[in-house]
Protein backbone atom coordinates (compact mmCIF):
# COMPACT_ATOMS: atom_id res chain seq x y z
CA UNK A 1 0.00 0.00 0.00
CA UNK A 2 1.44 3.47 -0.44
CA UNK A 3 2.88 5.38 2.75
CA UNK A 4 0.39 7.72 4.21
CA UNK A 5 1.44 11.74 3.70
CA UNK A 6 0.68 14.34 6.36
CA UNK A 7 -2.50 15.42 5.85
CA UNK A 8 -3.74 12.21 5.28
CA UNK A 9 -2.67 12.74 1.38
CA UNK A 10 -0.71 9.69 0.11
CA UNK A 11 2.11 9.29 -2.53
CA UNK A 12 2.47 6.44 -5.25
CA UNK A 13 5.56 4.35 -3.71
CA UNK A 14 7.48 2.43 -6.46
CA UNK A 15 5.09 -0.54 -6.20
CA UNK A 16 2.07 1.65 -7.20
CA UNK A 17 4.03 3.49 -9.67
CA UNK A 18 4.33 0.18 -11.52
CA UNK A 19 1.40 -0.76 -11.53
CA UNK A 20 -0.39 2.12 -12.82
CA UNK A 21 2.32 2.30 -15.06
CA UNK A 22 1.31 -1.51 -16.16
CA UNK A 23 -2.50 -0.42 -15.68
CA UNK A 24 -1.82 2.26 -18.23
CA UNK A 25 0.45 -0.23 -20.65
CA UNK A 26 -1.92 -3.12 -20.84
CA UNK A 27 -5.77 -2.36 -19.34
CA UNK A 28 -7.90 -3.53 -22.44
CA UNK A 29 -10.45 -0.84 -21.88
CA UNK A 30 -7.75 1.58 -22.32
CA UNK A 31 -7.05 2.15 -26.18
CA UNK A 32 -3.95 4.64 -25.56
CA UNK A 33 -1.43 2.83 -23.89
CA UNK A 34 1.53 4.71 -25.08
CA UNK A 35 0.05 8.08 -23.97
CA UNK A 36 -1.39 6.61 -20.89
CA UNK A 37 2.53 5.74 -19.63
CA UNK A 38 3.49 8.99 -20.52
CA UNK A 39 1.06 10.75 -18.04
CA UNK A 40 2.13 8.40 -15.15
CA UNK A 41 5.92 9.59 -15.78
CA UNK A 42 4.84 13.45 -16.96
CA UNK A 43 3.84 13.33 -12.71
CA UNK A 44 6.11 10.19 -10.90
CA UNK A 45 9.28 11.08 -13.21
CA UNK A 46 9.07 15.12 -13.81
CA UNK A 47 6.93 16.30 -11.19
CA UNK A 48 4.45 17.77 -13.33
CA UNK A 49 0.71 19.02 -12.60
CA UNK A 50 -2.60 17.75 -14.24
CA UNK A 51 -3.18 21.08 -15.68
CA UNK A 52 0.61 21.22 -16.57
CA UNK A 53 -0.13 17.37 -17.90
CA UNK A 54 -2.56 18.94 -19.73
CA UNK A 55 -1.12 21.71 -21.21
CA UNK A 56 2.45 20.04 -22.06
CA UNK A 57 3.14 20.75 -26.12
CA UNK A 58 5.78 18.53 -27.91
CA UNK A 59 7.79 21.81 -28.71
CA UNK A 60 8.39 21.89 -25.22
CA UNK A 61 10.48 18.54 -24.79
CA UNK A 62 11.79 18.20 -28.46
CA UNK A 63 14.54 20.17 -30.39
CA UNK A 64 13.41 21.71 -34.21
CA UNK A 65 14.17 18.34 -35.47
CA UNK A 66 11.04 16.70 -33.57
CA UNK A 67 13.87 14.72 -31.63
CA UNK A 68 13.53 14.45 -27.66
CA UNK A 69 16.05 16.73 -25.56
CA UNK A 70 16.81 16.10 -22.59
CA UNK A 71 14.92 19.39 -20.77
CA UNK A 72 10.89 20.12 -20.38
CA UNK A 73 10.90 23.46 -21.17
CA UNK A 74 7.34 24.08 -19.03
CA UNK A 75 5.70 27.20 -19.90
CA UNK A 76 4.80 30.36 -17.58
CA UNK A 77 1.05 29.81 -19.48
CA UNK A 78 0.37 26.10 -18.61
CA UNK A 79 1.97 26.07 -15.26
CA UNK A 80 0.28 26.86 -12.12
CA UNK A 81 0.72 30.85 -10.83
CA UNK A 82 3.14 31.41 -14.02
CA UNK A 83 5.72 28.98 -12.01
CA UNK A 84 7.26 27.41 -15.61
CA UNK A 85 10.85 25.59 -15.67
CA UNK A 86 13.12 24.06 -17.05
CA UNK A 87 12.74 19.86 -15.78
CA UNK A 88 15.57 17.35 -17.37
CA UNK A 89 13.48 14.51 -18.34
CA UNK A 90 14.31 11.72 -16.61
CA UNK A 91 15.54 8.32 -19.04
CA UNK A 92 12.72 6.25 -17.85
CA UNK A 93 10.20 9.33 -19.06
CA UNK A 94 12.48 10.42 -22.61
CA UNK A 95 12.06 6.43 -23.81
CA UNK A 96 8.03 6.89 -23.08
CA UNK A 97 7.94 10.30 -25.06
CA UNK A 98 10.32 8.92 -28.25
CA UNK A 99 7.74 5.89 -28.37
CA UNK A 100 4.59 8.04 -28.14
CA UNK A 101 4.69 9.47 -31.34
CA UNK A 102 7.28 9.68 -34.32
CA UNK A 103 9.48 12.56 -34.65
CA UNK A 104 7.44 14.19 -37.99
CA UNK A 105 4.51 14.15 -35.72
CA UNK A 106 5.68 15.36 -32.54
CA UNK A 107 3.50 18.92 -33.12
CA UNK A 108 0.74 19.80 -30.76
CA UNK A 109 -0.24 18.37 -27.13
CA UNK A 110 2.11 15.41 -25.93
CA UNK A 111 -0.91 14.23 -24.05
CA UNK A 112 -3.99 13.92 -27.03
CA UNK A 113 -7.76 13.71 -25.83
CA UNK A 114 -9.45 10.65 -27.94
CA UNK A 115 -10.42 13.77 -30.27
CA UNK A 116 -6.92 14.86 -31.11
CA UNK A 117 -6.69 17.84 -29.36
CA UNK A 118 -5.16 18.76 -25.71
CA UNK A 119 -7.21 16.78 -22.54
CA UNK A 120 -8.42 19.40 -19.78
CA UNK A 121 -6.80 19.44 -16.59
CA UNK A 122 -9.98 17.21 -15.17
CA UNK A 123 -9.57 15.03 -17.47
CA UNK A 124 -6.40 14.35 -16.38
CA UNK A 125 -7.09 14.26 -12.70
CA UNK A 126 -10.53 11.61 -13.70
CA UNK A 127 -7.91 9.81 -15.54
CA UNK A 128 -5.51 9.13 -12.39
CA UNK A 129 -8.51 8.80 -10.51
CA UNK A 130 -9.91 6.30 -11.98
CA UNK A 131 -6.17 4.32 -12.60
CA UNK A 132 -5.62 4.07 -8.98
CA UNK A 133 -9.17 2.51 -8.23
CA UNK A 134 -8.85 0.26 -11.07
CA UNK A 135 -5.42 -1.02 -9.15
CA UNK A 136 -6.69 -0.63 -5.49
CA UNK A 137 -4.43 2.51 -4.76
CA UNK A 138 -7.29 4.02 -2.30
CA UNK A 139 -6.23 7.78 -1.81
CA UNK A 140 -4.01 8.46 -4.21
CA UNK A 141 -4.78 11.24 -6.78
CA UNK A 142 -3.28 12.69 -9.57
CA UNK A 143 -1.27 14.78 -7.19
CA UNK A 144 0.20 11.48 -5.48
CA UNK A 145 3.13 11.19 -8.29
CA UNK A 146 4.12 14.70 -8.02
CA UNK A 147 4.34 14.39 -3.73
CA UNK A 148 6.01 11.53 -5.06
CA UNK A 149 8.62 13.30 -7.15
CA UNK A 150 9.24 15.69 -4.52
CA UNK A 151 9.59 13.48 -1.40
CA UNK A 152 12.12 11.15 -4.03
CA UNK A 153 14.15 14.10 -4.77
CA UNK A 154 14.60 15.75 -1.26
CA UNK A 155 15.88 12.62 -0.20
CA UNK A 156 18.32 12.43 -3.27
CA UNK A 157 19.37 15.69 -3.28
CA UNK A 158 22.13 15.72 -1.22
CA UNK A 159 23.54 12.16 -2.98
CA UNK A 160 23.52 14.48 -6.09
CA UNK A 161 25.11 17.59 -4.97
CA UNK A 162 21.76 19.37 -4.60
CA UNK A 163 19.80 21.40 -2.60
CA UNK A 164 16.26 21.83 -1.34
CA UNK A 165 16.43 25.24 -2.93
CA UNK A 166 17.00 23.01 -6.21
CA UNK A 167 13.94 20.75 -5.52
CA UNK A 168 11.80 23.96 -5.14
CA UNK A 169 12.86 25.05 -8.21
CA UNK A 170 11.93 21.80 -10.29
CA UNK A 171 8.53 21.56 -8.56
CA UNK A 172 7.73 25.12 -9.32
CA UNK A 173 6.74 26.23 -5.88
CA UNK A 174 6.73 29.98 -5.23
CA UNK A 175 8.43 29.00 -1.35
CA UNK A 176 10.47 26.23 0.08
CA UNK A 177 8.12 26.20 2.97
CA UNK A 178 5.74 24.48 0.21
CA UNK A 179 7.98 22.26 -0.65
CA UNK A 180 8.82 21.43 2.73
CA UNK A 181 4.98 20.18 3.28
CA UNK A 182 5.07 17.89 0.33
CA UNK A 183 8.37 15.85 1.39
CA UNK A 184 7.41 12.58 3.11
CA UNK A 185 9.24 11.59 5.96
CA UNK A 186 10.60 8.28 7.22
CA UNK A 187 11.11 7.58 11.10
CA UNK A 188 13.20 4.70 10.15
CA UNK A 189 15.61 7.12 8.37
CA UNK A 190 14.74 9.58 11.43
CA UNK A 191 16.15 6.95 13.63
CA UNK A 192 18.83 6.37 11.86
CA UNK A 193 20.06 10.10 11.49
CA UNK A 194 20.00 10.20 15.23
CA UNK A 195 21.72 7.23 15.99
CA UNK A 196 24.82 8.68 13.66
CA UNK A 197 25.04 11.77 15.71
C-alpha cells in the first residue's frame, strides 16, 4: 500500500508506480497505452501538474528536429501561478515520449484527448482517478506522483550535490516552505540520522 502523507494525502511508492504504469500499458479498456505511460511519468518522473499534464506541447520537450532533448521546457502559461521551468526529463520518461509518437509528428499536445486535441486538466485528474481505483491505490490522486517526485528528490538531493532550494525550483513552488509540506518523511531514516550523531 502506499505510505500515508501528512494530511492524510498519500504518494504512489514504487510498487504503485508500476502498476499504474502496467495499468496504463496493458488495461484492455484503455485504447492509448503509449500516452497513458506517458502521463504516469509526466507526474512520478518530472513532477508535473494535471493542468501542466494537460497543457504540455511537444515543442516543449523536443529540439526543431522533432527529436527528444533532454529538458521540459514548461511554460509560464500552462503552469500553475506562471511557475514554468526548465525539468531534465528523466531516461525512464524520454524512452516513453520517443515511443509516443514519431518525430514528424511530434507537433501539438504530448498528451492527445481521444479527439486529437489537448485533454483538460480534469480530465487528467478523472484519468488518475480512476487508474488508482482500477489497481486498489485508495487515496491516491493525480497529485500522489508529483508528492512523489518531490519526497524522491529531497531525499536524493544531497547524494547528487543538490539542494532543497533546487527541488523547489523543479517543482515550481513559489516558497520552500511548500515544498517542505510535500516531502514525506521516514522515522526509520529519522532513527537512523540520530543514531549517527
Amino acid at each position: 500500500m502506499p505510505r500515508k502523507e501528512l494530511h492524510g494525502r498519500q504518494t504512489s511508492k514504487d510498487p504503485h508506480q508500476r502498476r499504474a504504469s502496467a495499468t496504463a500499458r496493458t488495461h484492455s479498456a484503455l485504447p492509448t497505452p503509449e500516452r497513458d505511460r506517458v502521463i504516469v511519468l509526466l507526474s512520478v518522473r518530472a513532477g508535473l501538474r494535471a493542468c501542466e499534464i494537460a497543457g504540455l506541447d511537444w515543442a516543449m520537450v523536443t529540439d526543431a528536429r522533432g527529436r527528444v532533448t533532454g529538458i521540459i521546457e514548461l511554460r509560464d502559461a500552462i503552469a500553475k501561478k506562471g511557475s514554468g521551468r526548465r525539468i531534465p526529463i528523466h531516461p525512464e520518461l524520454s524512452q516513453a515520449l520517443s515511443k509516443l509518437a514519431p518525430p514528424q509528428a511530434r507537433t501539438g499536445p504530448v498528451v492527445r484527448s481521444l479527439r486529437g486535441g489537448h485533454m483538460r486538466a480534469n480530465s487528467i485528474v478523472n484519468w488518475f482517478c480512476s487508474a488508482f481505483q482500477t489497481i486498489g491505490a485508495a487515496g491516491c490522486s493525480s497529485h500522489s506522483g508529483r508528492r512523489t517526485f518531490v519526497t524522491g528528490a529531497a531525499k536524493a538531493a544531497h547524494r547528487a550535490g543538490a539542494s532543497l532550494r533546487d527541488v523547489q525550483l523543479l517543482a515550481g513552488h513559489r516558497s520552500i516552505e511548500t515544498t517542505q509540506r510535500y516531502i514525506d518523511g521516514d522515522s526509520r531514516a529519522q532513527h537512523r540520522l540520530v543514531h549517527t550523531l
